[in-house]
N, C-alpha and C. Protein backbone atom coordinates (compact mmCIF):
# COMPACT_ATOMS: atom_id res chain seq x y z
N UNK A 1 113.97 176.83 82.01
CA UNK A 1 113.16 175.89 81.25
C UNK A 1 112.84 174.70 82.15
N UNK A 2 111.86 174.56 82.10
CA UNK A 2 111.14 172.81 82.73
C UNK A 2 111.87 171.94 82.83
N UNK A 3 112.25 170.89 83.56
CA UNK A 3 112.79 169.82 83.03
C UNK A 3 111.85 168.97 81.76
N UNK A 4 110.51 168.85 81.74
CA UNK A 4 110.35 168.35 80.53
C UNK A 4 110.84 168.59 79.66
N UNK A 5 110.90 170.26 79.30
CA UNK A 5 110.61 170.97 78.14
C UNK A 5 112.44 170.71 77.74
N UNK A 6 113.28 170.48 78.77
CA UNK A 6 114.77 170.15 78.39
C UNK A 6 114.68 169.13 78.15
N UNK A 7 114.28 167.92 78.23
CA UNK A 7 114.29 166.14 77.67
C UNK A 7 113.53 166.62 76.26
N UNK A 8 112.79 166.97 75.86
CA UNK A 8 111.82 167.27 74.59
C UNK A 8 112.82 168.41 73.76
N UNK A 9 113.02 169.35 73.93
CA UNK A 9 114.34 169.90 72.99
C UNK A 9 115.45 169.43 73.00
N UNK A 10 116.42 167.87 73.52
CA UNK A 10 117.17 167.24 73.26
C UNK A 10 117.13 166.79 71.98
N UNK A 11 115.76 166.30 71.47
CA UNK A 11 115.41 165.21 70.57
C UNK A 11 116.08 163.74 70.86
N UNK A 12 115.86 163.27 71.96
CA UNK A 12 116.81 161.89 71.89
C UNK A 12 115.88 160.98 71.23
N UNK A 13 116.62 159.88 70.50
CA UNK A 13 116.18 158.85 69.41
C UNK A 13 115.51 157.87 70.36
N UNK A 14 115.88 158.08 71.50
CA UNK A 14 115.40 157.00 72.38
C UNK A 14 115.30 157.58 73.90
N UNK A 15 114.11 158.36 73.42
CA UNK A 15 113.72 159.31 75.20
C UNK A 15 113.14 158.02 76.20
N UNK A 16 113.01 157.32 76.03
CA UNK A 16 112.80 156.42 77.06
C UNK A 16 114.36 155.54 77.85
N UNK A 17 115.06 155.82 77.47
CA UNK A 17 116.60 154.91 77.97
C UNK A 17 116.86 155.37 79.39
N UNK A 18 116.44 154.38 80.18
CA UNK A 18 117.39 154.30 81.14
C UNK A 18 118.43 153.22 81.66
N UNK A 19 119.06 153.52 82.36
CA UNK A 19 120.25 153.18 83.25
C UNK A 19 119.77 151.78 83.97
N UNK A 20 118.70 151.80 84.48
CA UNK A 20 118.03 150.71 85.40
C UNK A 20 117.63 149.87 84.28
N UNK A 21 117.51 150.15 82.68
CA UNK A 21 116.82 149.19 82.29
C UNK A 21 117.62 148.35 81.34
N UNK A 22 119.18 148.57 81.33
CA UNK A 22 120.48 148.00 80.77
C UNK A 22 120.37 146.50 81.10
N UNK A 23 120.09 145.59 80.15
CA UNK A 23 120.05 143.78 80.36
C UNK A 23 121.79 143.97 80.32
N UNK A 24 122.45 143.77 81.61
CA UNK A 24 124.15 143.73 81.91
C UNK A 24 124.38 142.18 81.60
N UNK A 25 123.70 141.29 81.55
CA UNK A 25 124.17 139.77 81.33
C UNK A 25 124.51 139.76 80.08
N UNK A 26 123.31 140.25 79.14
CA UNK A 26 122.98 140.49 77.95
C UNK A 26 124.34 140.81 77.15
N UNK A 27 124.45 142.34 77.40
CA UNK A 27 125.57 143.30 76.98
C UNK A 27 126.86 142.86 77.89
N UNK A 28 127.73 141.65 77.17
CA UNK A 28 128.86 141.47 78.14
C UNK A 28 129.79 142.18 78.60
N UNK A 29 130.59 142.88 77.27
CA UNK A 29 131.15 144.18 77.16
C UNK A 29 130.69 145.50 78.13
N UNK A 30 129.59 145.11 78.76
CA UNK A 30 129.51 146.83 79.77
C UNK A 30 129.45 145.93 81.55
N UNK A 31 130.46 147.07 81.79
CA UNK A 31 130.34 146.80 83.59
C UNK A 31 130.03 147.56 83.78
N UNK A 32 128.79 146.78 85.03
CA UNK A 32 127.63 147.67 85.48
C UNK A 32 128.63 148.96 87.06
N UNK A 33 129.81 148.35 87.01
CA UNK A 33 130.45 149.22 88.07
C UNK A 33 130.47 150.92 87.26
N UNK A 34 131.10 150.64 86.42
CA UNK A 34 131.38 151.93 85.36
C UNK A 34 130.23 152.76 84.97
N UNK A 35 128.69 151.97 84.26
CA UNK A 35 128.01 152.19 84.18
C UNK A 35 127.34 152.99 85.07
N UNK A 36 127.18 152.66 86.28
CA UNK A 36 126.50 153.14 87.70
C UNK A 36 127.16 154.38 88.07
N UNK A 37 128.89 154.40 87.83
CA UNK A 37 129.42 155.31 87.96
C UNK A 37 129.45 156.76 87.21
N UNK A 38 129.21 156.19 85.86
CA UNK A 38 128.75 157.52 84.35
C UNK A 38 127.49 157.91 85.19
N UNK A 39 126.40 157.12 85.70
CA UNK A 39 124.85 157.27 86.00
C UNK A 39 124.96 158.54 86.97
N UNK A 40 125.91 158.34 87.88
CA UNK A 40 125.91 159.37 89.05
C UNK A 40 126.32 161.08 88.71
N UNK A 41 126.56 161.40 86.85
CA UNK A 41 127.09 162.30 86.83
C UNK A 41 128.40 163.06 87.25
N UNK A 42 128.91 162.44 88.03
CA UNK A 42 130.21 163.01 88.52
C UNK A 42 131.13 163.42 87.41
N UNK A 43 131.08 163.05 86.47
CA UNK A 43 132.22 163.30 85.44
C UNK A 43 131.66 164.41 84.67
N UNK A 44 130.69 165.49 84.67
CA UNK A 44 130.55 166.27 84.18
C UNK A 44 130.89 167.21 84.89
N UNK A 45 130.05 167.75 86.09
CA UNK A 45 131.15 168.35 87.55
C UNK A 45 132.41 168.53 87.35
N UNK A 46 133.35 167.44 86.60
CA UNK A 46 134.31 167.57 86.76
C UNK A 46 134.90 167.73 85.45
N UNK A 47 133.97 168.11 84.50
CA UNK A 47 134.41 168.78 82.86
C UNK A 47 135.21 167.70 82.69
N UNK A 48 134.79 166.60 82.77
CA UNK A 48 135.24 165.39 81.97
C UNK A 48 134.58 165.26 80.36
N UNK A 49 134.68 164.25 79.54
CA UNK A 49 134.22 164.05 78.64
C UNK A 49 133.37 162.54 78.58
N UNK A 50 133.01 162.10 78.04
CA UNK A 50 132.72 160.42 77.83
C UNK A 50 132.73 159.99 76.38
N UNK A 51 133.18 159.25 75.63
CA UNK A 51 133.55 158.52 74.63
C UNK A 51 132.55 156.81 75.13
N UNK A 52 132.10 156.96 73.75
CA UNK A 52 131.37 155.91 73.98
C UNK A 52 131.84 155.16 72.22
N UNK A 53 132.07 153.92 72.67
CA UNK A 53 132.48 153.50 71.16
C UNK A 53 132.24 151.73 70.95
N UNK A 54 132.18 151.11 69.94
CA UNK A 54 131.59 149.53 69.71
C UNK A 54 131.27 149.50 68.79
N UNK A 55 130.64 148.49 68.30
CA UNK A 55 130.85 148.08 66.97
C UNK A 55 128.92 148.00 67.01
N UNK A 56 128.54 148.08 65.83
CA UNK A 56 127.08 147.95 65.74
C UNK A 56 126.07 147.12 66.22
N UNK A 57 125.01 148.11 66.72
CA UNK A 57 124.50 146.93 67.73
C UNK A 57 124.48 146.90 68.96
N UNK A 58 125.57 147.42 69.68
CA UNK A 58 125.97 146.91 71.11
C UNK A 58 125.07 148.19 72.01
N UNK A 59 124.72 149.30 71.91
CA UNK A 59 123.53 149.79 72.66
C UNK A 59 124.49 151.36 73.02
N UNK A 60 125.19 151.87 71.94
CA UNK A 60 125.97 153.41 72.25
C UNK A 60 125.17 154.39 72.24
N UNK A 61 124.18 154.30 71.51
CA UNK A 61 122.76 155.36 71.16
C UNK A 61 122.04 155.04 72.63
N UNK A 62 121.79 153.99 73.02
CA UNK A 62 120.97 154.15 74.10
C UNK A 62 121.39 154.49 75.38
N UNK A 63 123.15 154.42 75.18
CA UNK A 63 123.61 154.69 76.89
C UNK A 63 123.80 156.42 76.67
N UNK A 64 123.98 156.66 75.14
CA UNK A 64 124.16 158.13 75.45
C UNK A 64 122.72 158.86 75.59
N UNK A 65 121.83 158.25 75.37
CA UNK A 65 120.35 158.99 75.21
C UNK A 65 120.24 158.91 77.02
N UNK A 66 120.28 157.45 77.30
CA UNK A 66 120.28 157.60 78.90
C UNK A 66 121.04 158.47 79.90
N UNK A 67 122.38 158.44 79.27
CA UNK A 67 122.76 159.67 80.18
C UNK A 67 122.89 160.96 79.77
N UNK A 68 121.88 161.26 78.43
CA UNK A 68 121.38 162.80 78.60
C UNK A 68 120.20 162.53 78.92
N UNK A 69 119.40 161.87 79.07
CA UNK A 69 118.09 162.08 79.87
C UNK A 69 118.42 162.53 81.60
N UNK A 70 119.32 161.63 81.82
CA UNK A 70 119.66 161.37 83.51
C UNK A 70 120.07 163.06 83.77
N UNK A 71 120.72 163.75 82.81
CA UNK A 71 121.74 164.97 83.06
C UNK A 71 120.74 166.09 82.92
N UNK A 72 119.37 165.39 82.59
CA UNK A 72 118.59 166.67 82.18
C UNK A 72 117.29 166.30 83.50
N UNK A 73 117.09 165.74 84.21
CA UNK A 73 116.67 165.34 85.41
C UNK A 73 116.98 166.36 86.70
């Protein structure tokens, strides 16, 4: 399958999220070290998991939409 045609049968709520476009001042709670580090994929390679968790608001929908967009790239 395409890579389009894999971002478009995801259905993400927010197919536009990326990684580069995270306001880090903004969102105090996220370090951009960690962040950069989820970005690179390595933790799937390595049948890791990711848990993403916060309280409403803080941007969990958009880091997970971003890094299934990034994983489907």
């Amino acid at each position: 399958m395409p890579v389009t045609g894999s971002i478009v049968s995801l259905r993400l709520t927010r197919n536009t999220a990326h990684f580069e476009d995270v306001d880090y001042p903004h969102a105090q709670a996220l370090d951009k070290s960690t962040m950069m580090a989820l970005s690179s994929l390595k933790w799937i390679w390595e049948y890791h998991s990711v848990l993403i968790e916060g309280t409403t608001g803080v941007g969990k929908t958009y880091i997970a939409c971003a890094l299934a967009y990034k994983a489907c790239l």
